[in-house]
Protein backbone atom coordinates (compact mmCIF):
# COMPACT_ATOMS: atom_id res chain seq x y z
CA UNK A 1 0.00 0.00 0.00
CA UNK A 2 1.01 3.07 -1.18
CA UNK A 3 0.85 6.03 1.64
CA UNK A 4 1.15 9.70 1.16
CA UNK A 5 4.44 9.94 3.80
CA UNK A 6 6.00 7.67 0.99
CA UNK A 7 5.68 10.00 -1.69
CA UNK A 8 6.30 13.45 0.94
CA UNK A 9 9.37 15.10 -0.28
CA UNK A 10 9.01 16.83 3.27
CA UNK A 11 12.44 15.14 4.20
CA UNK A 12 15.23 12.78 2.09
CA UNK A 13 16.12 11.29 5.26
CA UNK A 14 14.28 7.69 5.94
CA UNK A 15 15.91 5.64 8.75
CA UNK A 16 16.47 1.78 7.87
CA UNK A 17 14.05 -0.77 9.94
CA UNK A 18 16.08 -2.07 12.35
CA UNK A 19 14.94 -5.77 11.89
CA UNK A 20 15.50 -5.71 7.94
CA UNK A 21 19.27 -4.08 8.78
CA UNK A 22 19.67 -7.14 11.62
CA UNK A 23 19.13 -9.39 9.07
CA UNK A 24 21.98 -8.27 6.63
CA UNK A 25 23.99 -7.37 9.41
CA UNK A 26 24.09 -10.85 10.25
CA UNK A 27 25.45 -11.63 6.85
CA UNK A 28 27.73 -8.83 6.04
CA UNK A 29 28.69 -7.53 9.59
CA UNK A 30 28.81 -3.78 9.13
CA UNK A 31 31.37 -1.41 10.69
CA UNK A 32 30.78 1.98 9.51
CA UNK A 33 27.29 3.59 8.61
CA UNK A 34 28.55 6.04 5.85
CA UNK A 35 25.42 8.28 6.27
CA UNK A 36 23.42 8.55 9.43
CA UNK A 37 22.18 10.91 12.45
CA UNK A 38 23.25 10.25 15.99
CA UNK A 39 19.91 8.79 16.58
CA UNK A 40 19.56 6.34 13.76
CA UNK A 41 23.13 5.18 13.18
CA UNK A 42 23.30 1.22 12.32
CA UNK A 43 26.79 1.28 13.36
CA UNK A 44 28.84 1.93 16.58
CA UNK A 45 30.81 4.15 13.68
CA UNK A 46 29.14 6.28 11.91
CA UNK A 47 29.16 9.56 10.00
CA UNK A 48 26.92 12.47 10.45
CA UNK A 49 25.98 15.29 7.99
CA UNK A 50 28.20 17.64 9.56
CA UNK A 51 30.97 15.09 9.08
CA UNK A 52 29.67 14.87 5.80
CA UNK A 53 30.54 11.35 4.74
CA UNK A 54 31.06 12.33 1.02
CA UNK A 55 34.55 13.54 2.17
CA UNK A 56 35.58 11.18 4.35
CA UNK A 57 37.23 7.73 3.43
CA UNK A 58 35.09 4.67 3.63
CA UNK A 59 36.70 2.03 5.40
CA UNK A 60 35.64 -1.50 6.34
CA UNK A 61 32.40 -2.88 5.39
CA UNK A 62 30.19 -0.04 5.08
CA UNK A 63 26.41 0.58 5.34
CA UNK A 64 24.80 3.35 3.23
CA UNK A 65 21.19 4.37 3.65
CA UNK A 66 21.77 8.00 1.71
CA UNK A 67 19.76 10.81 1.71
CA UNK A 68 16.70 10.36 -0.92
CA UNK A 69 17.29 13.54 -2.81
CA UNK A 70 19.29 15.44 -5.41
CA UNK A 71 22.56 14.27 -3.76
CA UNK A 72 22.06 11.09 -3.78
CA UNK A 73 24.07 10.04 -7.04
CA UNK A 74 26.85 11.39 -5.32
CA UNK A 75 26.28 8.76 -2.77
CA UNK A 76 26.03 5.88 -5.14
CA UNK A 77 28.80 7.11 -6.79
CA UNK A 78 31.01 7.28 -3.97
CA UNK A 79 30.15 3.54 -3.06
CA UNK A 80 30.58 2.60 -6.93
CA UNK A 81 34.33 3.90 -6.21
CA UNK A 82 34.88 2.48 -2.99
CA UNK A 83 34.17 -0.79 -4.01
CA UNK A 84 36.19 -0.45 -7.22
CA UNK A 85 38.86 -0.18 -4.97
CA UNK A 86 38.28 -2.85 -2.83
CA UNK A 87 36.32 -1.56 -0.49
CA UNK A 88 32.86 -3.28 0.93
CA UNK A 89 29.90 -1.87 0.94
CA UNK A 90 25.91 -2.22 0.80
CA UNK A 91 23.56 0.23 -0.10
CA UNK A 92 19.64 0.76 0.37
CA UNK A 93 18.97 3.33 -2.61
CA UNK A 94 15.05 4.47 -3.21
CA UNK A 95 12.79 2.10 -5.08
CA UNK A 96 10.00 3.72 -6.34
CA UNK A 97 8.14 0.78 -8.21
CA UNK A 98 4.79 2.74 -9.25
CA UNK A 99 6.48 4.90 -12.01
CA UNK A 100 7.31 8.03 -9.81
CA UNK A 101 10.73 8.14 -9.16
CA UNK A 102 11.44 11.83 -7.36
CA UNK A 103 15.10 11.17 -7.94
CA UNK A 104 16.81 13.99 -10.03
C-alpha cells in the first residue's frame, strides 16, 4: 500500500528498519554507517551530515542508507568507487516501483 508519507518530499532522510538491517547485518557484519544521524546510526561508527561522509574515506564494510534527494548520485557514486577499490559496501537506494521516481 502506497501512503502519502512515501511520496512526501518533506524530508530525504528515511531511517532503515532495524529488523530488515539485523538481518543483513548478520550476513555482512557492518562497521561503519557512511550516512546517518546520531539517533539512527546502524553502526557503533558512523558519520553524520556535519561530518559529511562524502569527504571522508570509507573504510571496512560499510552501510549506506543515503539521503533520498538530489545528492544522492553522489552517494552511489562514492560507493561505486569504494568498491572499485576494494572496499565493501551495501547500499539501500530508493525504489520507487509505481512509475514516480522523485530522484533527479
Amino acid at each position: 500500500m502506497i501512503t502519502s508519507g512515501m511520496m512526501s518530499s518533506n524530508t530525504d532522510k528515511w531511517e532503515t528498519p532495524q529488523d530488515f538491517f539485523n538481518q543483513l547485518d548478520a550476513i555482512f557484519h557492518f562497521e561503519l554507517d557512511v550516512c546517518a544521524l546520531p539517533e539512527n546510526a546502524k553502526c557503533k561508527q558512523f558519520f553524520t551530515p556535519d561530518q559529511d561522509g562524502l569527504s571522508q574515506e570509507w573504510k571496512g564494510v560499510c552501510w549506506m542508507n543515503p539521503p533520498y534527494g538530489r545528492e544522492i548520485g553522489k552517494w552511489m557514486k562514492k560507493a561505486y568507487e569504494t568498491g572499485v577499490r576494494g572496499g565493501g559496501y551495501s547500499c539501500l537506494p530508493r525504489s520507487s516501483t509505481d512509475g514516480h521516481c522523485m530522484v533527479a
